[in-house]
N, C-alpha and C. Protein backbone atom coordinates (compact mmCIF):
# COMPACT_ATOMS: atom_id res chain seq x y z
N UNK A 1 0.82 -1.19 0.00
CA UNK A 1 0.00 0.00 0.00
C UNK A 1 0.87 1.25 0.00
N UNK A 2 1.85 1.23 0.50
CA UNK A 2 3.01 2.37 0.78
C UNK A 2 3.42 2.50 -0.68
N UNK A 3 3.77 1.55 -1.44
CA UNK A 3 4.30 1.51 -2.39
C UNK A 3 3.56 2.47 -3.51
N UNK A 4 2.17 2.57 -3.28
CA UNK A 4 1.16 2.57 -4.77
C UNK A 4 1.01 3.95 -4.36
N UNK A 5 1.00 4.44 -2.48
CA UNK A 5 1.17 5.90 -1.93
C UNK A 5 2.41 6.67 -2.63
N UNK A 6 3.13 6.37 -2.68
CA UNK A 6 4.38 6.48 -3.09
C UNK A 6 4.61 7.25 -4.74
N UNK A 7 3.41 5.99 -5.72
CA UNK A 7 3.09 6.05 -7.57
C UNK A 7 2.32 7.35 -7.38
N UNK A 8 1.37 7.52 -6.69
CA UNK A 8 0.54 8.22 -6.48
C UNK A 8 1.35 9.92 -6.17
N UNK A 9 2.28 9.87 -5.92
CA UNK A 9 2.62 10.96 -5.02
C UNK A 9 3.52 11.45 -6.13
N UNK A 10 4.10 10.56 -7.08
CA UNK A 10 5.59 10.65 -7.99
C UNK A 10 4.47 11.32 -8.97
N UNK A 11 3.26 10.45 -9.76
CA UNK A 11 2.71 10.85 -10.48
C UNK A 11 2.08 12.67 -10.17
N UNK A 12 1.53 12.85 -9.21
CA UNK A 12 0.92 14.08 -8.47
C UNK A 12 2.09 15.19 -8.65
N UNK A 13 3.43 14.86 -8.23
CA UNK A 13 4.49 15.95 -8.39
C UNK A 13 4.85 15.91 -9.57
N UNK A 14 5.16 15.15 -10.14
CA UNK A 14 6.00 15.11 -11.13
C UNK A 14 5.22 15.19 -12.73
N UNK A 15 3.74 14.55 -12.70
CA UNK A 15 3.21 15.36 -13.75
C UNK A 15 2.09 16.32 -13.98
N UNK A 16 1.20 15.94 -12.34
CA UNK A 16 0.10 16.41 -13.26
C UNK A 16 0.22 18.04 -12.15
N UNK A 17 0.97 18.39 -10.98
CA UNK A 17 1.12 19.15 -10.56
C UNK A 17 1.93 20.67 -10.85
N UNK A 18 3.05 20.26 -11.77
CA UNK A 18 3.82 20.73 -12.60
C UNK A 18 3.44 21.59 -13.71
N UNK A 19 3.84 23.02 -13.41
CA UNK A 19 3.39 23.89 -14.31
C UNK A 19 4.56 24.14 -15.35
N UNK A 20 6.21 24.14 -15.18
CA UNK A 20 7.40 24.09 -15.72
C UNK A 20 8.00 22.62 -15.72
N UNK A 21 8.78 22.88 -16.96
CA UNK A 21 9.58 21.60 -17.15
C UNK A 21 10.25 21.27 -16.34
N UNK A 22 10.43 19.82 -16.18
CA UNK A 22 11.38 18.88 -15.23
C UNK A 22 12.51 19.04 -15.69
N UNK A 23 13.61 19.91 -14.83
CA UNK A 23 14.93 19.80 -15.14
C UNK A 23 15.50 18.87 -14.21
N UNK A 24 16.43 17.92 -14.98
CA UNK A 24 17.31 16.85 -13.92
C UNK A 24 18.80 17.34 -14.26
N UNK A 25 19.64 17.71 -13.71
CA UNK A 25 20.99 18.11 -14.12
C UNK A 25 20.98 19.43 -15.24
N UNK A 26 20.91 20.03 -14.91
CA UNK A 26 20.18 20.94 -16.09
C UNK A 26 19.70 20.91 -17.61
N UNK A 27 19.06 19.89 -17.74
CA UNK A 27 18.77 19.10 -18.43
C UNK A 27 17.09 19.02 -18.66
N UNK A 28 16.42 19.72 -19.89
CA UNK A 28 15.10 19.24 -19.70
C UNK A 28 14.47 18.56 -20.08
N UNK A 29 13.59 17.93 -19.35
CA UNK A 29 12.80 16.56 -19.55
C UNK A 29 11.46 16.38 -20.28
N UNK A 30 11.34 16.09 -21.44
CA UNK A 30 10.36 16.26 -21.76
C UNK A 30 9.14 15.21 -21.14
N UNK A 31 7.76 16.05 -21.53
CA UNK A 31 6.94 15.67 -20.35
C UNK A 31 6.25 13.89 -20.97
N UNK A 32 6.60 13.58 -22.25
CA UNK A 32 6.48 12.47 -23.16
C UNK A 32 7.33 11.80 -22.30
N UNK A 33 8.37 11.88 -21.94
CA UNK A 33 9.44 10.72 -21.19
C UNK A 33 9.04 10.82 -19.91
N UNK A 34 8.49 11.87 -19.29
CA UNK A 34 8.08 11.79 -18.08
C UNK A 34 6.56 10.41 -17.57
N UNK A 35 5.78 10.68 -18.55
CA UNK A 35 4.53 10.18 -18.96
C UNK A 35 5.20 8.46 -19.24
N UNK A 36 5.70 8.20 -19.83
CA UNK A 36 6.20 6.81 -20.11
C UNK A 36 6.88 6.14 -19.01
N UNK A 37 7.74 6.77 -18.51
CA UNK A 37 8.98 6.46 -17.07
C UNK A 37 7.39 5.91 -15.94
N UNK A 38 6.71 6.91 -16.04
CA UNK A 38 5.52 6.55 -14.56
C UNK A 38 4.49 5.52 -14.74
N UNK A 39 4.01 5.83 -16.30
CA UNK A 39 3.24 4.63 -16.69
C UNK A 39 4.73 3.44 -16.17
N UNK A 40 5.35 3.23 -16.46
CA UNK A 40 5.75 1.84 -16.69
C UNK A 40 6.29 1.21 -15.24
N UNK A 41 6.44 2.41 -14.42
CA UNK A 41 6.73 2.13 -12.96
C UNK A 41 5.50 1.57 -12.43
N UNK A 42 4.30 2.36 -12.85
CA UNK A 42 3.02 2.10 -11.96
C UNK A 42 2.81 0.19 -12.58
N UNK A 43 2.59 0.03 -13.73
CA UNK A 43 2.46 -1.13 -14.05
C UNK A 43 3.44 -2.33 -13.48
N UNK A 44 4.53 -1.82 -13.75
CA UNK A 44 5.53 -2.67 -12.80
C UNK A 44 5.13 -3.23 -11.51
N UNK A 45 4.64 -2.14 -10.65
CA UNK A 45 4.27 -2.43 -9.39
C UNK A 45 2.66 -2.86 -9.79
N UNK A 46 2.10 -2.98 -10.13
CA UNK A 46 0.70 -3.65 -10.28
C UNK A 46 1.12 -5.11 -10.57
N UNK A 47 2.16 -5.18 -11.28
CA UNK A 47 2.39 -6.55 -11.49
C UNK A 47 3.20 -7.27 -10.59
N UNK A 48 3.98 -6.22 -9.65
CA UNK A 48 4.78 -7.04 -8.44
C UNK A 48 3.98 -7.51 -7.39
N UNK A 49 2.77 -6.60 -7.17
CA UNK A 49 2.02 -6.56 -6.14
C UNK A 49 0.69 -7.75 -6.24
N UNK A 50 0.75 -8.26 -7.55
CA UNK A 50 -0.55 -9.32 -7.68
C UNK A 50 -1.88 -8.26 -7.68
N UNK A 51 -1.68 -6.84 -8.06
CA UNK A 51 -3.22 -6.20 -8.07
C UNK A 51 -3.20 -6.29 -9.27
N UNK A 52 -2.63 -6.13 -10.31
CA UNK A 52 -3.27 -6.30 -11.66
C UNK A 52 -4.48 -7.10 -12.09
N UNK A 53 -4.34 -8.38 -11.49
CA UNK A 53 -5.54 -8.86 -12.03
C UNK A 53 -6.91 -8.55 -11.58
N UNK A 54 -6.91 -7.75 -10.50
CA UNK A 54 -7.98 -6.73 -9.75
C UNK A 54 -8.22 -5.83 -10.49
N UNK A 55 -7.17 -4.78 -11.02
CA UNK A 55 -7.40 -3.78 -12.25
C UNK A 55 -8.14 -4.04 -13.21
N UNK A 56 -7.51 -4.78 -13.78
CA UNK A 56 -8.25 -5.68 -15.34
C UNK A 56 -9.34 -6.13 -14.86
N UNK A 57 -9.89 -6.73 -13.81
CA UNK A 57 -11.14 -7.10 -13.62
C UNK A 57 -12.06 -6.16 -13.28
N UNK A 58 -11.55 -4.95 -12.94
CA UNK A 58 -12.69 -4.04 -12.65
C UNK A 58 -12.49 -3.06 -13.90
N UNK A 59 -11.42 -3.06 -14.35
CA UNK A 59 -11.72 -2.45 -15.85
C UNK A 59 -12.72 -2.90 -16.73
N UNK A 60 -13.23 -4.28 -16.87
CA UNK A 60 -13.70 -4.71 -17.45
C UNK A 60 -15.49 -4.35 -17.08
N UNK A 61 -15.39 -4.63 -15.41
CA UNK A 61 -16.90 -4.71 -15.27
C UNK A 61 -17.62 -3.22 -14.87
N UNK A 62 -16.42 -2.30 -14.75
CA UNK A 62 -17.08 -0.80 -14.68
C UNK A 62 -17.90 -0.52 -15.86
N UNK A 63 -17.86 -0.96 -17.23
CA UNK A 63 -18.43 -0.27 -17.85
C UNK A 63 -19.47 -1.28 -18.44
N UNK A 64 -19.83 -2.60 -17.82
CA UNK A 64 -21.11 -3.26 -18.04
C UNK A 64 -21.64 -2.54 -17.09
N UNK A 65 -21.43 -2.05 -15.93
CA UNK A 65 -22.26 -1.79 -15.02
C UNK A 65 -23.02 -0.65 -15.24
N UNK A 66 -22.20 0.23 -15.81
CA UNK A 66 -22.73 1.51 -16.08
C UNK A 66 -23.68 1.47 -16.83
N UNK A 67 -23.51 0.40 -18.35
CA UNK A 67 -24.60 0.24 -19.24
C UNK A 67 -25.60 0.03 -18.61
N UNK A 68 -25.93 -1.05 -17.74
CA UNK A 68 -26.72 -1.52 -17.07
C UNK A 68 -27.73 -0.13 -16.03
N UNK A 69 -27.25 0.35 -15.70
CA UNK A 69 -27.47 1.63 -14.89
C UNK A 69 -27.96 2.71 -15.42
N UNK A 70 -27.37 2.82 -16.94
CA UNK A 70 -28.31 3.74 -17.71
C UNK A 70 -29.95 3.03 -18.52
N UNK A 71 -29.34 1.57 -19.08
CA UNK A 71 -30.35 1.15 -19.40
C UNK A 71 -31.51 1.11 -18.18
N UNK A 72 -31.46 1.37 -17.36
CA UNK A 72 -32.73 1.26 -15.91
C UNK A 72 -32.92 2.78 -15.93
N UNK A 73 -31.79 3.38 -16.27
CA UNK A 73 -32.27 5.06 -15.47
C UNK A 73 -32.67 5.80 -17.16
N UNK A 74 -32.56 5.23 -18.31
CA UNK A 74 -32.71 5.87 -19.23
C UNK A 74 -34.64 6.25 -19.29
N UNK A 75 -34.91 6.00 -18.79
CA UNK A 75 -36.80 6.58 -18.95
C UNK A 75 -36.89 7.73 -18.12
N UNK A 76 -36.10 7.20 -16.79
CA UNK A 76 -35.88 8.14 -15.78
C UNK A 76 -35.89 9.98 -16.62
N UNK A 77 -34.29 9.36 -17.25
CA UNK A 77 -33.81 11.03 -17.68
C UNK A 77 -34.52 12.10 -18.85
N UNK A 78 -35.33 10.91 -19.45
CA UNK A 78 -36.45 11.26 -20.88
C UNK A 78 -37.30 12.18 -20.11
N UNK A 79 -37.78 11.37 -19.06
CA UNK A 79 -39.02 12.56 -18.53
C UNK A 79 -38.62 13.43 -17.76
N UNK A 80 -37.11 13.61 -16.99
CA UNK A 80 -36.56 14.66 -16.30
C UNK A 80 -36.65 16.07 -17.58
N UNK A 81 -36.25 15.43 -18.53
CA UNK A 81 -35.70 16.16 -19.63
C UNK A 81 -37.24 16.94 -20.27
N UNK A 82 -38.24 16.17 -20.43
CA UNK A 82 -39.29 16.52 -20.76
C UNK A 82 -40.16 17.47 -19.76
N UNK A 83 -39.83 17.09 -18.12
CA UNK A 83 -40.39 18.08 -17.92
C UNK A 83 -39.42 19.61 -17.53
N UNK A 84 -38.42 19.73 -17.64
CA UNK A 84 -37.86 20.75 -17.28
C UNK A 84 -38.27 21.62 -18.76
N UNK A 85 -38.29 20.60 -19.56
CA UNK A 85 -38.79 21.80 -20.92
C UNK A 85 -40.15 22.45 -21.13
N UNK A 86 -40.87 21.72 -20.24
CA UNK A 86 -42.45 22.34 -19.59
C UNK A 86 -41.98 23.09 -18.61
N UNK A 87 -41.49 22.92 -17.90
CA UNK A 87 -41.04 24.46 -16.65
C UNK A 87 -40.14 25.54 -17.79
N UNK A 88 -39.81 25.36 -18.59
CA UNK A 88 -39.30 26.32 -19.59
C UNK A 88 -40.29 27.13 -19.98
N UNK A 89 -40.78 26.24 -20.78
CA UNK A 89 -42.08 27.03 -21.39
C UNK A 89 -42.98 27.66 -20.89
N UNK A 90 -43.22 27.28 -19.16
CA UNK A 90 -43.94 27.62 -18.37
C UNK A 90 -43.74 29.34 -17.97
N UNK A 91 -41.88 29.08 -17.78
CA UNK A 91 -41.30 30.08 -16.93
C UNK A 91 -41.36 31.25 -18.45
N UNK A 92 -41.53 30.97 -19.55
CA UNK A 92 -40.91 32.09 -20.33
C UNK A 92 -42.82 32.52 -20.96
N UNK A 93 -43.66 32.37 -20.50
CA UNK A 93 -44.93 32.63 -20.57
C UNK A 93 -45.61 32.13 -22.13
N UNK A 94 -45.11 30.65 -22.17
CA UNK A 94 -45.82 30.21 -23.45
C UNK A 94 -45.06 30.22 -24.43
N UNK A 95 -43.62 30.80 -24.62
CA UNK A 95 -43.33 31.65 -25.88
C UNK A 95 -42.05 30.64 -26.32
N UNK A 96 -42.43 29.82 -25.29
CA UNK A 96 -41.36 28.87 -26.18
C UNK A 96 -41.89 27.47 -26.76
N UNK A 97 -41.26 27.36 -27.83
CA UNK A 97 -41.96 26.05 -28.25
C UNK A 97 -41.44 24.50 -28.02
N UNK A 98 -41.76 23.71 -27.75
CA UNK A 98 -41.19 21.97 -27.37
C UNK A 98 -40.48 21.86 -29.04
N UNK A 99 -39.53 20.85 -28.47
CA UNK A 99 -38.55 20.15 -29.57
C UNK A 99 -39.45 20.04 -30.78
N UNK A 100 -40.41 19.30 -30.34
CA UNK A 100 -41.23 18.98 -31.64
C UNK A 100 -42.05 19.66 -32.33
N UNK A 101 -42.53 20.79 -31.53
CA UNK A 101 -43.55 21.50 -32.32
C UNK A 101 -42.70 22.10 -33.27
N UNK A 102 -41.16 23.08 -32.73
CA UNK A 102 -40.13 23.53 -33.72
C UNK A 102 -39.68 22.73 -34.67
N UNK A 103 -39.49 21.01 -34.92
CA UNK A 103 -39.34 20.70 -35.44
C UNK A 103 -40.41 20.11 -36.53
N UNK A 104 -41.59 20.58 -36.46
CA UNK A 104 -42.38 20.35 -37.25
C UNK A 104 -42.65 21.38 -37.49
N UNK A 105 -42.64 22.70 -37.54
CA UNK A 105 -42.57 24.10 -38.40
C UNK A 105 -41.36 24.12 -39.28
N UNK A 106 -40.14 23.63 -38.87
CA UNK A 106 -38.92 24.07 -39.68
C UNK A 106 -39.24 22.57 -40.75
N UNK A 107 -40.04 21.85 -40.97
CA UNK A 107 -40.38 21.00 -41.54
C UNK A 107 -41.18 21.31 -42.86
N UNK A 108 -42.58 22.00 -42.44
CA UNK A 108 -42.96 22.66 -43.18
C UNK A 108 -43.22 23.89 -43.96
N UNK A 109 -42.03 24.67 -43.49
CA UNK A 109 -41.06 25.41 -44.02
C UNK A 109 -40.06 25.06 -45.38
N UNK A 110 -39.49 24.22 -44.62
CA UNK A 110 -38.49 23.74 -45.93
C UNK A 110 -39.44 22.72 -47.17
N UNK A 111 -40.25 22.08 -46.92
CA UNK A 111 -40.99 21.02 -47.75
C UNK A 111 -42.13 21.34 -47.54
């Protein structure tokens, strides 16, 4: 755990905290070699430590889950969406029109 405190802390200073280039010996570092050197440390230690296969496994199932989470909440956000555009229309005294009614004037307009 010290160790990954450690990736965590190298990565934090050394790239994403850093507003000027990394000079080592007066020497500057570009931030491409910087970016490669940490990736390959952090992986190193994922693979010394036996968490990699924890990584990869939750890499994998974060983003079924999410599908899953929108497919349940997707009706949800249709009618969030539908009614805030009735409190629109509400709040601007009528004068605005729903998706569809505009899109069926600019309809018969053009055709």
């Amino acid at each position: 755990m010290i160790d990954f405190l450690a990736i965590f802390a190298a990565w934090s200073f050394l790239y994403f905290l850093r507003d000027r280039p990394l000079l080592l010996f007066h020497i500057t570092v570009d931030d491409r070699i910087v970016l490669a050197l940490l990736s390959i440390i952090t992986i190193v230690a994922l693979v010394l430590t036996d968490v990699w296969l924890n990584v990869l496994v939750e890499a994998h199932l974060v983003p079924l889950e999410d599908g899953v989470v929108v497919a349940f909440e997707l009706g949800e956000v249709s009618d969030l969406v539908s009614d805030s555009l009735e409190l629109l229309g509400a709040s601007l005294g009528g004068r605005a029109q729903s998706a569809s009614e505009w899109f069926a004037s600019e309809s018969e307009e053009t055709g």
